[in-house]
PDB file of N, CA and C in Angstrom:
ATOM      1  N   UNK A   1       4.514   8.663 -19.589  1.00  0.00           N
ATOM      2  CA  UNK A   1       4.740   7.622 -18.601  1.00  0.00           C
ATOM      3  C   UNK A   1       3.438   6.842 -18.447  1.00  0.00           C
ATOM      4  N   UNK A   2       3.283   5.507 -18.376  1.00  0.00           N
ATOM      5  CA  UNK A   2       2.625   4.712 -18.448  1.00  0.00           C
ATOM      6  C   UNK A   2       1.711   4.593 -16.957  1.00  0.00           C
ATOM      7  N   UNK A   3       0.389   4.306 -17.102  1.00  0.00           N
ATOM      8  CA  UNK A   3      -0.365   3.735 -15.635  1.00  0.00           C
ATOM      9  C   UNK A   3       0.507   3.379 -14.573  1.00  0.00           C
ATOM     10  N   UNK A   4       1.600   1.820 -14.945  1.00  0.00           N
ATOM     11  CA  UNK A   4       2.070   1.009 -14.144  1.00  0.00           C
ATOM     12  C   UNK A   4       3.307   1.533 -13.483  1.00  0.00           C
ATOM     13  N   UNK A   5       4.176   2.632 -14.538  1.00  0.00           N
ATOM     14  CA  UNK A   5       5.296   3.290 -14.373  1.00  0.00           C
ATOM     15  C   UNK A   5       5.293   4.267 -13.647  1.00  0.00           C
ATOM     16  N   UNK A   6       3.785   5.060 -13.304  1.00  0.00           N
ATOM     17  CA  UNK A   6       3.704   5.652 -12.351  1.00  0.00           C
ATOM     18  C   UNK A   6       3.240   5.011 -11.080  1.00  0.00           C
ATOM     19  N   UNK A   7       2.467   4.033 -10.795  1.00  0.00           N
ATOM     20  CA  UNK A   7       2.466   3.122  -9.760  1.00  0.00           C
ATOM     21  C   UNK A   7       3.235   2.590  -9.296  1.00  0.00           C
ATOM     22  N   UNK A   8       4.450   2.466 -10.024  1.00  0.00           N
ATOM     23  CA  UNK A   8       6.105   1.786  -9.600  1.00  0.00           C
ATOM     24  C   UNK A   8       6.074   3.124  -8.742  1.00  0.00           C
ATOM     25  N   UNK A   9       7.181   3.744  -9.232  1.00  0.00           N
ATOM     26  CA  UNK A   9       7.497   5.178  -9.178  1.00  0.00           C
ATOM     27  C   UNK A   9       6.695   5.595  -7.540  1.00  0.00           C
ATOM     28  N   UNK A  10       5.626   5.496  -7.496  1.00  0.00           N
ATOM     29  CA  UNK A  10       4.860   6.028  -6.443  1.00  0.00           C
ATOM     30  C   UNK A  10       5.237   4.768  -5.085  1.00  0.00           C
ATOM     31  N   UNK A  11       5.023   3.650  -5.243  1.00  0.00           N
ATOM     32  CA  UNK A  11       5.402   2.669  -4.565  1.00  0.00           C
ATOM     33  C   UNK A  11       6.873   2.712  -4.120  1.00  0.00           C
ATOM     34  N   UNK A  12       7.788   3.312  -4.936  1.00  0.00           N
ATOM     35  CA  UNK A  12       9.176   3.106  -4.523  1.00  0.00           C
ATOM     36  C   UNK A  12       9.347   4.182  -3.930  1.00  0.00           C
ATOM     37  N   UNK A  13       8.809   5.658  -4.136  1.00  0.00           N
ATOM     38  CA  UNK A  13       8.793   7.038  -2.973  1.00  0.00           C
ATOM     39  C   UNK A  13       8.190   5.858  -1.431  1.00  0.00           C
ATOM     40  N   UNK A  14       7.325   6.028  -1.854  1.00  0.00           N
ATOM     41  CA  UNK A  14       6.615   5.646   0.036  1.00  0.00           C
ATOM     42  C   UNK A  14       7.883   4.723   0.370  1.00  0.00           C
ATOM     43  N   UNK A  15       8.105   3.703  -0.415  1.00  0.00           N
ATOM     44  CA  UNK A  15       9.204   2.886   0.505  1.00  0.00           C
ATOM     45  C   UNK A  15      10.317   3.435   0.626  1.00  0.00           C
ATOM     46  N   UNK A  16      10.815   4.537   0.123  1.00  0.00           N
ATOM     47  CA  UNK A  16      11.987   5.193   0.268  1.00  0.00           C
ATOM     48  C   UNK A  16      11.802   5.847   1.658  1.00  0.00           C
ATOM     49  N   UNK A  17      10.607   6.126   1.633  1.00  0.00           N
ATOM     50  CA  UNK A  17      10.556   7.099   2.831  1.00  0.00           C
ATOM     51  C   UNK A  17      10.544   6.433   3.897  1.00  0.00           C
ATOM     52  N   UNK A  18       9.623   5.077   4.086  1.00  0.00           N
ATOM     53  CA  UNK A  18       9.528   4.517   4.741  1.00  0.00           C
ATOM     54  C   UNK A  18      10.873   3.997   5.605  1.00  0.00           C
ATOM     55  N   UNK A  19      11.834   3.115   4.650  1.00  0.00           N
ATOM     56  CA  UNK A  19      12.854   2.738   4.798  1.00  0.00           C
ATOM     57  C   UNK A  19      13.728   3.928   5.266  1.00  0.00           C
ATOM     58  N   UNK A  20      13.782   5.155   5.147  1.00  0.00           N
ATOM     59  CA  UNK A  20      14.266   6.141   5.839  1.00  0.00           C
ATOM     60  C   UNK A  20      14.221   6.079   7.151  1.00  0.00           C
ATOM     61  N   UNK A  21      13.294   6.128   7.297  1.00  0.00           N
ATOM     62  CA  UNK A  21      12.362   6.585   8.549  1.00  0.00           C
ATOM     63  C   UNK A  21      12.826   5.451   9.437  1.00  0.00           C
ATOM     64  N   UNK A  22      13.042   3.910   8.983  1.00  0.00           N
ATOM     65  CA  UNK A  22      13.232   3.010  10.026  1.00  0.00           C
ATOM     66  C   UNK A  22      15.047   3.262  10.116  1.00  0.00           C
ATOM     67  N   UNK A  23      15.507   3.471   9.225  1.00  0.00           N
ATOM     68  CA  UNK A  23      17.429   3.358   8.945  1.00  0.00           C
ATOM     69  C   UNK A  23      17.468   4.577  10.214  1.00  0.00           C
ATOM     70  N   UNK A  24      16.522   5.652  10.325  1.00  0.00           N
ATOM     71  CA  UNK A  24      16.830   6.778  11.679  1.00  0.00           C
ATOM     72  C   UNK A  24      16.580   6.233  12.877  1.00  0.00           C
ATOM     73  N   UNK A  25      16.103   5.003  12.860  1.00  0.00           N
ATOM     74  CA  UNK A  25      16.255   3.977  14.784  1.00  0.00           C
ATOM     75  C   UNK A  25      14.874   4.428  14.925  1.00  0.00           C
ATOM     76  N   UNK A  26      13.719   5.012  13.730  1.00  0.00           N
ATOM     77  CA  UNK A  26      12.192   4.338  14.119  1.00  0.00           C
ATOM     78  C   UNK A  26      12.070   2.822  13.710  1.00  0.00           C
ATOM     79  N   UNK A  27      11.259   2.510  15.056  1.00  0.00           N
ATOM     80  CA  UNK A  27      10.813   1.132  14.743  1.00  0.00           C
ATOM     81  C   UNK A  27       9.172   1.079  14.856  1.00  0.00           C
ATOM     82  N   UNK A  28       9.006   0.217  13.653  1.00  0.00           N
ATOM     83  CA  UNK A  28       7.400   0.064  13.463  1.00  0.00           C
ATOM     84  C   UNK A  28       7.309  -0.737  14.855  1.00  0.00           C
ATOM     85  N   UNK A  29       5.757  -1.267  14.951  1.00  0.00           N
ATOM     86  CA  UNK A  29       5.275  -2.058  15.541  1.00  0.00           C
ATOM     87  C   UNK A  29       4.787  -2.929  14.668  1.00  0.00           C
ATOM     88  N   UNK A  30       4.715  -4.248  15.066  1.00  0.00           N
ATOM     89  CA  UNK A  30       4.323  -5.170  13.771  1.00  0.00           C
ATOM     90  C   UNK A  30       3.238  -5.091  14.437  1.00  0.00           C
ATOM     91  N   UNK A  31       2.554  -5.576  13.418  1.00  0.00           N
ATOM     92  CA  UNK A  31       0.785  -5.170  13.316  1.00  0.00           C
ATOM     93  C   UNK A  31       0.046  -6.572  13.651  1.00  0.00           C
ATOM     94  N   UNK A  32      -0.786  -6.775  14.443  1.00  0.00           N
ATOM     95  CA  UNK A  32      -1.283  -8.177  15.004  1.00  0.00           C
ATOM     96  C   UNK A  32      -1.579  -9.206  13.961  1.00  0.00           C
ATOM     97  N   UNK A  33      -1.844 -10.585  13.795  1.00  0.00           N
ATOM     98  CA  UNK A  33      -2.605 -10.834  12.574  1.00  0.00           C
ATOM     99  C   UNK A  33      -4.106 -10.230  12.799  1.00  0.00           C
ATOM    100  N   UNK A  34      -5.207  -9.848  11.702  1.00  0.00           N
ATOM    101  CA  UNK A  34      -6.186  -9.392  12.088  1.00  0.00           C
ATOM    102  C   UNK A  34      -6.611  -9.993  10.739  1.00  0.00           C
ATOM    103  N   UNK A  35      -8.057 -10.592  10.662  1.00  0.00           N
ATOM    104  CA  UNK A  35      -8.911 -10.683   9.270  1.00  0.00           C
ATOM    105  C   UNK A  35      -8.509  -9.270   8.618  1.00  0.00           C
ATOM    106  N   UNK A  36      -8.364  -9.245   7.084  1.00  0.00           N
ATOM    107  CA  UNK A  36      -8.036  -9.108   5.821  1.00  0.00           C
ATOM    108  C   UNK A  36      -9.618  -8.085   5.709  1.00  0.00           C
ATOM    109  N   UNK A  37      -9.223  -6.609   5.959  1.00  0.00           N
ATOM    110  CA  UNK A  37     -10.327  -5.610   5.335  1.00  0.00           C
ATOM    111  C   UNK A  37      -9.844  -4.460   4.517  1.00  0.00           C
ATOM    112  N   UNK A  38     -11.233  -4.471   4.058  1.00  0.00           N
ATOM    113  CA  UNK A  38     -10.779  -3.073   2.829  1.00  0.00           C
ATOM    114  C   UNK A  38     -11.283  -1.685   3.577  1.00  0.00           C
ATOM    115  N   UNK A  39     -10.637  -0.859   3.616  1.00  0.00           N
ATOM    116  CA  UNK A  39     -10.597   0.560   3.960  1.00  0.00           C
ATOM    117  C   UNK A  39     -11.039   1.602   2.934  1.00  0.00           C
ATOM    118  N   UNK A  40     -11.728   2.397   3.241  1.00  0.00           N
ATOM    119  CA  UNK A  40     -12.281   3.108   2.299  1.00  0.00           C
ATOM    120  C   UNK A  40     -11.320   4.487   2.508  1.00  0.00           C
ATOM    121  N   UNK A  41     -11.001   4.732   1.454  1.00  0.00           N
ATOM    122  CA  UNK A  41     -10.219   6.385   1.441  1.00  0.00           C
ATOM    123  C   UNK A  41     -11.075   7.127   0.592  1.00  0.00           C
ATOM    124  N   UNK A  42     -10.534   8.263   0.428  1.00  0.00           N
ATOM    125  CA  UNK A  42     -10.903   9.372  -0.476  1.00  0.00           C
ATOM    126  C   UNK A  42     -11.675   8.959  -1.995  1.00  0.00           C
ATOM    127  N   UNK A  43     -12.794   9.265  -2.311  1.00  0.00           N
ATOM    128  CA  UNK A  43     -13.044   9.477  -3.572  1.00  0.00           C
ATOM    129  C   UNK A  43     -13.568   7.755  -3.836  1.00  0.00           C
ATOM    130  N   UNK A  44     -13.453   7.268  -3.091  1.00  0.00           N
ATOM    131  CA  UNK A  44     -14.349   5.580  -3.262  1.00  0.00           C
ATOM    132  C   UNK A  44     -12.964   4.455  -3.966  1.00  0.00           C
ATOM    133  N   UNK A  45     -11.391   5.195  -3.587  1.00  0.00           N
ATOM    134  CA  UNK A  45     -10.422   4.444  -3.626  1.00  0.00           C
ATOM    135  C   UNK A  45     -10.419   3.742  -2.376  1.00  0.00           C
ATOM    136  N   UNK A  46     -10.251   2.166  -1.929  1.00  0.00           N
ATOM    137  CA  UNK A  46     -10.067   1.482  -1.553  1.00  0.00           C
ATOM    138  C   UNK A  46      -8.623   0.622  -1.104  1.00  0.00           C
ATOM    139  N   UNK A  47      -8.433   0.554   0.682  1.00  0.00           N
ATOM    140  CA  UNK A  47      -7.047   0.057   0.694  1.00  0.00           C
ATOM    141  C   UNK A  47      -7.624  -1.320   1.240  1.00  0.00           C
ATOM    142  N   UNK A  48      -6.504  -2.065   1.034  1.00  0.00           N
ATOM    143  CA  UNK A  48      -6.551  -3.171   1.901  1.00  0.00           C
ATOM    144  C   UNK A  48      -5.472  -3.522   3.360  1.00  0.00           C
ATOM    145  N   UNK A  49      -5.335  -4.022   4.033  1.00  0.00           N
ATOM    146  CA  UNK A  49      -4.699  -4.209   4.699  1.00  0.00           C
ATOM    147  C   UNK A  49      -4.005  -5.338   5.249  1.00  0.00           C
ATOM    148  N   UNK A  50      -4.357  -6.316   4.089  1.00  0.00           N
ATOM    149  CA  UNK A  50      -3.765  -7.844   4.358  1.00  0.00           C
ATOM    150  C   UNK A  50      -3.057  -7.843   3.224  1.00  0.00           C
ATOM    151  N   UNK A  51      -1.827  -8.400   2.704  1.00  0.00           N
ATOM    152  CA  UNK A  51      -1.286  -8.428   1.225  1.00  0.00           C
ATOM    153  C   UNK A  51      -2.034  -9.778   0.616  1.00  0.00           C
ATOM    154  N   UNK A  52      -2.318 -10.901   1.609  1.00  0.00           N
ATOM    155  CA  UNK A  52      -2.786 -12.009   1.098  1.00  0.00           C
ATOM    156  C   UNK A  52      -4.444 -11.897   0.031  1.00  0.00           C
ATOM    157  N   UNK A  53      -5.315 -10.668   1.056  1.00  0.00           N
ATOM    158  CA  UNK A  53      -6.350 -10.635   0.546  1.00  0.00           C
ATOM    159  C   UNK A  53      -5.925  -9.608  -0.684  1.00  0.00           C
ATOM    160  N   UNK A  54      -5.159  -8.617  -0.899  1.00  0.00           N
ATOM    161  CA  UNK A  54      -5.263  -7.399  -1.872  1.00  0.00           C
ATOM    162  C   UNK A  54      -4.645  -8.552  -3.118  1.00  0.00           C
ATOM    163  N   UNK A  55      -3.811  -9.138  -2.995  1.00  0.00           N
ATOM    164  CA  UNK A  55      -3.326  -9.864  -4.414  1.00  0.00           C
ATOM    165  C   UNK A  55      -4.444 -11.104  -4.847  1.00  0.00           C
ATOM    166  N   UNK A  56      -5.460 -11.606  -3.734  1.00  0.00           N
ATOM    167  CA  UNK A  56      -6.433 -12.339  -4.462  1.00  0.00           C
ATOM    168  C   UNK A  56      -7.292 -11.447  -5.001  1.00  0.00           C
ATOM    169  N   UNK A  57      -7.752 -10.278  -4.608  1.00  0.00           N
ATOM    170  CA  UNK A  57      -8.578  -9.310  -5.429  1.00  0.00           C
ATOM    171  C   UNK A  57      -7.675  -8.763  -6.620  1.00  0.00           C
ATOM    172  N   UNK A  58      -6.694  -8.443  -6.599  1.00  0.00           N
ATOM    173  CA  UNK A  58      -5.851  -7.837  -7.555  1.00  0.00           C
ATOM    174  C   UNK A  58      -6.174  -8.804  -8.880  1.00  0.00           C
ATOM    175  N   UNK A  59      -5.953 -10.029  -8.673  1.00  0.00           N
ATOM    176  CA  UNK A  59      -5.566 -10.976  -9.207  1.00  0.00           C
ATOM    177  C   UNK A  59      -7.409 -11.353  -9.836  1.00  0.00           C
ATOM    178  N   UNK A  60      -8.023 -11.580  -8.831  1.00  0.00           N
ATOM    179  CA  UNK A  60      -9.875 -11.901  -9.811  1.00  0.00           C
ATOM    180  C   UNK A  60     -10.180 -10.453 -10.202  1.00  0.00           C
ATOM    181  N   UNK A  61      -9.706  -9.407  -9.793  1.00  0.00           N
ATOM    182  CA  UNK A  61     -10.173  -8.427 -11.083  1.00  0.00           C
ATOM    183  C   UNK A  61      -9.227  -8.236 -12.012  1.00  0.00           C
ATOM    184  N   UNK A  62      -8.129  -8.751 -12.100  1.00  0.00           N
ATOM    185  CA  UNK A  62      -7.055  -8.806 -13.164  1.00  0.00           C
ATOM    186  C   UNK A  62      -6.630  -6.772 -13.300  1.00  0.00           C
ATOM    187  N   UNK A  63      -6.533  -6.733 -11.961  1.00  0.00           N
ATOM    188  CA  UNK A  63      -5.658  -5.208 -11.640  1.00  0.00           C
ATOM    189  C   UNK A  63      -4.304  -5.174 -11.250  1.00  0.00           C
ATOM    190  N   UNK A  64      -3.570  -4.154 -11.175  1.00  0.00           N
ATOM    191  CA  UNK A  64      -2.418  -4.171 -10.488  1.00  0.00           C
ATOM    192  C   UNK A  64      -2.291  -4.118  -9.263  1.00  0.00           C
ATOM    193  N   UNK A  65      -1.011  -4.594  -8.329  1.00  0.00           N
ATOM    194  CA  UNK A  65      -1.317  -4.167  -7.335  1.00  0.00           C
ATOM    195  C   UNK A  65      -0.336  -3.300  -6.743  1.00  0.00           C
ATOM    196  N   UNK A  66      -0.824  -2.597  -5.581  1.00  0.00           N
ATOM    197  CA  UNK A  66       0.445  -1.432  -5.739  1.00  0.00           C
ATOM    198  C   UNK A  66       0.077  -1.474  -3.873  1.00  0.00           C
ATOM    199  N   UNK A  67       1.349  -1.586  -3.428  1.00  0.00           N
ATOM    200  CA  UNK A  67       1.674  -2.206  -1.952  1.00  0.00           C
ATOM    201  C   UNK A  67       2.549  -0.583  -1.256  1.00  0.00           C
ATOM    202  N   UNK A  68       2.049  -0.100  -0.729  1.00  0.00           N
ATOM    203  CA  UNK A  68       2.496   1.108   0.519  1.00  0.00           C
ATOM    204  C   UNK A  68       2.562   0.542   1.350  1.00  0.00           C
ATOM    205  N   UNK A  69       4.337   1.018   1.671  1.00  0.00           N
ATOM    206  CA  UNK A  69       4.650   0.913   3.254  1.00  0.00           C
ATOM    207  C   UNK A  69       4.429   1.921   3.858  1.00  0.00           C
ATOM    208  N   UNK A  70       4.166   1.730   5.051  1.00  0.00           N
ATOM    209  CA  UNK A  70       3.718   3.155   6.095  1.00  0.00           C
ATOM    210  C   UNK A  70       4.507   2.552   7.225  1.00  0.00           C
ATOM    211  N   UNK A  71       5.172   3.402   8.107  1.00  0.00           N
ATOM    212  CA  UNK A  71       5.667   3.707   9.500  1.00  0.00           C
ATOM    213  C   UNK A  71       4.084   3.924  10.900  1.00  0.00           C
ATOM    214  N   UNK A  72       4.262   2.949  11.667  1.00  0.00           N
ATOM    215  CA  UNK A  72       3.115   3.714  12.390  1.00  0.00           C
ATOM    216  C   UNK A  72       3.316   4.759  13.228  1.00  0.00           C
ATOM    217  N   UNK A  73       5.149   5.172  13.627  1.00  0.00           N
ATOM    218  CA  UNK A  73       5.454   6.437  14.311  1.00  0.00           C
ATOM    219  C   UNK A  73       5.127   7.386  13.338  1.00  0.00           C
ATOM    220  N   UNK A  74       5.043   7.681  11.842  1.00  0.00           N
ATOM    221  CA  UNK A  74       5.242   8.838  11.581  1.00  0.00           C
ATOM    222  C   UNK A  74       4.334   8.361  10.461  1.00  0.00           C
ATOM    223  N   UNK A  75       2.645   9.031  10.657  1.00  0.00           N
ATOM    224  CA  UNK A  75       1.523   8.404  10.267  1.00  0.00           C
ATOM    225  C   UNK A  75       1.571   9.150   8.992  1.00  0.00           C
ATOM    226  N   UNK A  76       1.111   8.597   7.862  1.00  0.00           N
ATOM    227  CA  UNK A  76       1.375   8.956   6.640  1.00  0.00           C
ATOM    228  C   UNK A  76      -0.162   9.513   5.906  1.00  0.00           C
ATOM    229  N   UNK A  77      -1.117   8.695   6.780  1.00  0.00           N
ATOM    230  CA  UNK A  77      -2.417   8.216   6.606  1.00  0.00           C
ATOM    231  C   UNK A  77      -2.924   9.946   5.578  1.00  0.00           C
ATOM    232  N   UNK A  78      -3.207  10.783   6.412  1.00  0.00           N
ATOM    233  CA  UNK A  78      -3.592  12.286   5.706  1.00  0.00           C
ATOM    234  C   UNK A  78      -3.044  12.400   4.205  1.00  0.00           C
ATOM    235  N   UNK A  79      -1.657  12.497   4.344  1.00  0.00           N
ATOM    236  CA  UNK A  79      -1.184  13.047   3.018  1.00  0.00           C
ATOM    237  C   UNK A  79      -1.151  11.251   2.082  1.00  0.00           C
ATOM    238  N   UNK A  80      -1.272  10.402   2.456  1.00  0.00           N
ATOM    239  CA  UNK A  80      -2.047   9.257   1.403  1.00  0.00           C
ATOM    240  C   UNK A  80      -2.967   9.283   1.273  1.00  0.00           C
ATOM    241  N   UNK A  81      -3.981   9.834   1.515  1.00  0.00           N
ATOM    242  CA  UNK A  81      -5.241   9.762   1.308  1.00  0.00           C
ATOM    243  C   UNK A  81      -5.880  11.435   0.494  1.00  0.00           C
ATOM    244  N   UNK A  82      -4.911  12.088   0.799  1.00  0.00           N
ATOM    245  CA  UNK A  82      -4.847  13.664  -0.200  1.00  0.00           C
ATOM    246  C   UNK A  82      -4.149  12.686  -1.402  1.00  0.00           C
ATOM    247  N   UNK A  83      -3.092  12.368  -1.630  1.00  0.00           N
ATOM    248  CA  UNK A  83      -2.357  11.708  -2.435  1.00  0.00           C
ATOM    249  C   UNK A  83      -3.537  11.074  -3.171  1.00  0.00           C
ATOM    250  N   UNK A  84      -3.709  10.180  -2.718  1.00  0.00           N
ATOM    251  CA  UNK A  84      -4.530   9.245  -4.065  1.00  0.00           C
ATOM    252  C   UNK A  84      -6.032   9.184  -3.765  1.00  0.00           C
ATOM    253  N   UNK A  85      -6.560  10.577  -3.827  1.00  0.00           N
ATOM    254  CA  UNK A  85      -8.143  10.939  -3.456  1.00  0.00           C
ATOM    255  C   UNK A  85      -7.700  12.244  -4.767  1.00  0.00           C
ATOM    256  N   UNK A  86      -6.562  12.524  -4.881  1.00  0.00           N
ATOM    257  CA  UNK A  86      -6.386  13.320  -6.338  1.00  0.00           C
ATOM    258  C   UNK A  86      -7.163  12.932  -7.315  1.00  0.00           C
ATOM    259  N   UNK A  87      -7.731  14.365  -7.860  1.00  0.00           N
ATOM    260  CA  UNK A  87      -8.762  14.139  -9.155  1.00  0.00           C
ATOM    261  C   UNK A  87      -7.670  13.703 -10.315  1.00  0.00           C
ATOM    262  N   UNK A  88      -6.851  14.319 -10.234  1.00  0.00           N
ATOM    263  CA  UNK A  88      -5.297  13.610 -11.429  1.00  0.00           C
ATOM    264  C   UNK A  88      -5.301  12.164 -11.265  1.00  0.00           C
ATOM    265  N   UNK A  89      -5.149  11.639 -10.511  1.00  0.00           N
ATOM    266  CA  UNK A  89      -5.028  10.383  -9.744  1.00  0.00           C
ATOM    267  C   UNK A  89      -5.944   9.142 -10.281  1.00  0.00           C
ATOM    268  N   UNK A  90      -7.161   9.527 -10.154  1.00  0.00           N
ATOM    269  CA  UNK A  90      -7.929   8.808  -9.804  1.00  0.00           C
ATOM    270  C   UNK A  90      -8.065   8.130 -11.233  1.00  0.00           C
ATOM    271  N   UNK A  91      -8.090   8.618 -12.542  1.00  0.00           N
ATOM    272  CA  UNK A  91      -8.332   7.628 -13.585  1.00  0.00           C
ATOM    273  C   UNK A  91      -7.164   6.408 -13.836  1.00  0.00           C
ATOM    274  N   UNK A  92      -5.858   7.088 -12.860  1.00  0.00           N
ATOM    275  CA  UNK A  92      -4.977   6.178 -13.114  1.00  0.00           C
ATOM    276  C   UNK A  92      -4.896   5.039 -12.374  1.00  0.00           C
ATOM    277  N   UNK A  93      -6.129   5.099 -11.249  1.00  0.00           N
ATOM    278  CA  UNK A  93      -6.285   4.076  -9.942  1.00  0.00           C
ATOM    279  C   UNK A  93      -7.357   3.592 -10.212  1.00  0.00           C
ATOM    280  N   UNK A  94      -8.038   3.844 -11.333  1.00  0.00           N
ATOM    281  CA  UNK A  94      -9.150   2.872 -11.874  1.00  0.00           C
ATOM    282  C   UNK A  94      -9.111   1.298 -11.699  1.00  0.00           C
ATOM    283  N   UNK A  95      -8.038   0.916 -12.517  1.00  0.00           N
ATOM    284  CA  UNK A  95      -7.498  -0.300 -12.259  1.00  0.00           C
ATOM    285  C   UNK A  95      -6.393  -0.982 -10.912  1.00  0.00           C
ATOM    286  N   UNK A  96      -6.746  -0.471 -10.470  1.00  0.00           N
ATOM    287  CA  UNK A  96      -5.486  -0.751  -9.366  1.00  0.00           C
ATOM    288  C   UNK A  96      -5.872  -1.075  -7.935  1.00  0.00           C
ATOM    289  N   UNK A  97      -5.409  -2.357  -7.141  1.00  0.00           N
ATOM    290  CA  UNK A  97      -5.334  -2.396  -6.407  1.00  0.00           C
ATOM    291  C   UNK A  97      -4.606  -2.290  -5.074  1.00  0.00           C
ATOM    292  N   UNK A  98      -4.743  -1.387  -3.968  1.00  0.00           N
ATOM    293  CA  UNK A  98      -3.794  -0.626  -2.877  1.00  0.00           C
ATOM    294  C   UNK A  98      -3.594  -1.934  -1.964  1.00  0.00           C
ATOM    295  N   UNK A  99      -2.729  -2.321  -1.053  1.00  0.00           N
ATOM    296  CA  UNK A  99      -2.421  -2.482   0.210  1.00  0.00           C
ATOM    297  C   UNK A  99      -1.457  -1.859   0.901  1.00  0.00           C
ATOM    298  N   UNK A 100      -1.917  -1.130   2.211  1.00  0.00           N
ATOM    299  CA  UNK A 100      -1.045  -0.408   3.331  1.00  0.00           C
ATOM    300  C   UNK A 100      -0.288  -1.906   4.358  1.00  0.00           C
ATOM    301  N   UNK A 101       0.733  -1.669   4.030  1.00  0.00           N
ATOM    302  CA  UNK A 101       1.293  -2.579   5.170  1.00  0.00           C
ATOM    303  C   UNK A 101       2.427  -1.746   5.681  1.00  0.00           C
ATOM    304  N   UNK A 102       3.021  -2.174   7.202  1.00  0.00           N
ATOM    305  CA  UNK A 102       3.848  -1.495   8.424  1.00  0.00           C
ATOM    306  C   UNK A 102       5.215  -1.973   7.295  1.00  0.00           C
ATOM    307  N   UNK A 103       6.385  -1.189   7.605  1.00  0.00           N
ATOM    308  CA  UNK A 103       7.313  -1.141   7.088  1.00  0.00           C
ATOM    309  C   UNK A 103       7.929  -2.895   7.218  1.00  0.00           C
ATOM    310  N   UNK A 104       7.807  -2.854   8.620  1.00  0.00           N
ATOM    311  CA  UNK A 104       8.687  -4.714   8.552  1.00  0.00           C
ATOM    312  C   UNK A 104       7.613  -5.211   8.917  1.00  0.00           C
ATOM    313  N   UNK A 105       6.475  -5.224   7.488  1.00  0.00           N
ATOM    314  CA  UNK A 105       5.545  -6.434   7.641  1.00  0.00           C
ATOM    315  C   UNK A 105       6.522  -7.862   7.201  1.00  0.00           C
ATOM    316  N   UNK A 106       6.091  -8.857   7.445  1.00  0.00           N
ATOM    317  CA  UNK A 106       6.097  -9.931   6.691  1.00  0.00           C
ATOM    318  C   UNK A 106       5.391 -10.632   5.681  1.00  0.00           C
ATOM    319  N   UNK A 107       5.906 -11.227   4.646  1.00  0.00           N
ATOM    320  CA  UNK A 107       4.833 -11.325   3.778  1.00  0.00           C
ATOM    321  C   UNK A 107       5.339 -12.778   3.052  1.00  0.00           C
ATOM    322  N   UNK A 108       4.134 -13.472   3.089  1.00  0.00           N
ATOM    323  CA  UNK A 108       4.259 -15.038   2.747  1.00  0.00           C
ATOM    324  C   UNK A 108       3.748 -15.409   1.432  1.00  0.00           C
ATOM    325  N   UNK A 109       4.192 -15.947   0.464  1.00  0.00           N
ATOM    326  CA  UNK A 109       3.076 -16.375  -0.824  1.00  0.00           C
ATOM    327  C   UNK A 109       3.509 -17.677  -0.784  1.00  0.00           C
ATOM    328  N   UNK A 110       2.333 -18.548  -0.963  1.00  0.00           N
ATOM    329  CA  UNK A 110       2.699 -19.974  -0.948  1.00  0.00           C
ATOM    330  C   UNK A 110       3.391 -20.343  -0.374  1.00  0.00           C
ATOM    331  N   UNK A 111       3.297 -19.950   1.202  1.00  0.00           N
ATOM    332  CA  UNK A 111       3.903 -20.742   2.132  1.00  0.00           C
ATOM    333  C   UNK A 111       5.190 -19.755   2.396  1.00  0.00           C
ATOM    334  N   UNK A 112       5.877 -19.638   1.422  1.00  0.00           N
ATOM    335  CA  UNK A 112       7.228 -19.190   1.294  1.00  0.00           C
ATOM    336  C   UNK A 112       7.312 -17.535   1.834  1.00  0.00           C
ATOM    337  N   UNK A 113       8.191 -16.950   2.121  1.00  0.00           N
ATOM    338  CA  UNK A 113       8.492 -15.386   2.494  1.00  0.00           C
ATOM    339  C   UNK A 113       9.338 -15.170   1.145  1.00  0.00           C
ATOM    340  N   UNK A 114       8.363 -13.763   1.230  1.00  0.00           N
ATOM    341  CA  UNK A 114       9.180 -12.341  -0.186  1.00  0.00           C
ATOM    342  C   UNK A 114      10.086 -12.176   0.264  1.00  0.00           C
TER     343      UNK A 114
END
């Protein structure tokens, strides 16, 4: 299985779960606008927390980008950060860029909504 095929794969668990988690009558809180920062996790992997800023970095280092949804009732934060602070992990996150966003973020490119 390929770098990207496991970055799919991993991206579509969290949102599975995620999307679980809201279909059981949790509701996120949408998250304020706030300036666009990078978060440091485990092992000198890096999240972001704006999608606008993680796809312009994604994009000038010519990485992937790989977008986690998280619930803020049912904090995910520990076991993502065991998750991809993995010594297995980590050569495959070489190239890759993270953003954590709330389950019903919104998300705009060029004006337009995903």
């Amino acid at each position: 299985m390929g770098r990207s095929s496991i970055c799919h794969f991993v991206v579509c668990l969290l949102f599975a779960a995620g999307a679980l988690s809201a279909a059981a009558g949790e509701q996120a809180n949408p998250a304020p606008e706030e300036p666009a920062k990078a978060e440091p996790a485990a092992q000198g992997f890096t999240w972001f927390d704006n999608y606008g800023s993680a796809m312009k970095h994604a994009e000038q280092q010519k990485q992937l980008l790989l977008v986690v949804f998280t619930d803020a009732k049912r904090q995910l934060r520990p076991n993502l950060d065991e998750l991809f602070g993995s010594a297995d992990l980590q050569p495959l996150l070489a190239d890759v860029t993270a953003v954590k966003l709330p389950v019903d973020a919104r998300v705009q490119v060029g004006g337009k909504p995903l």
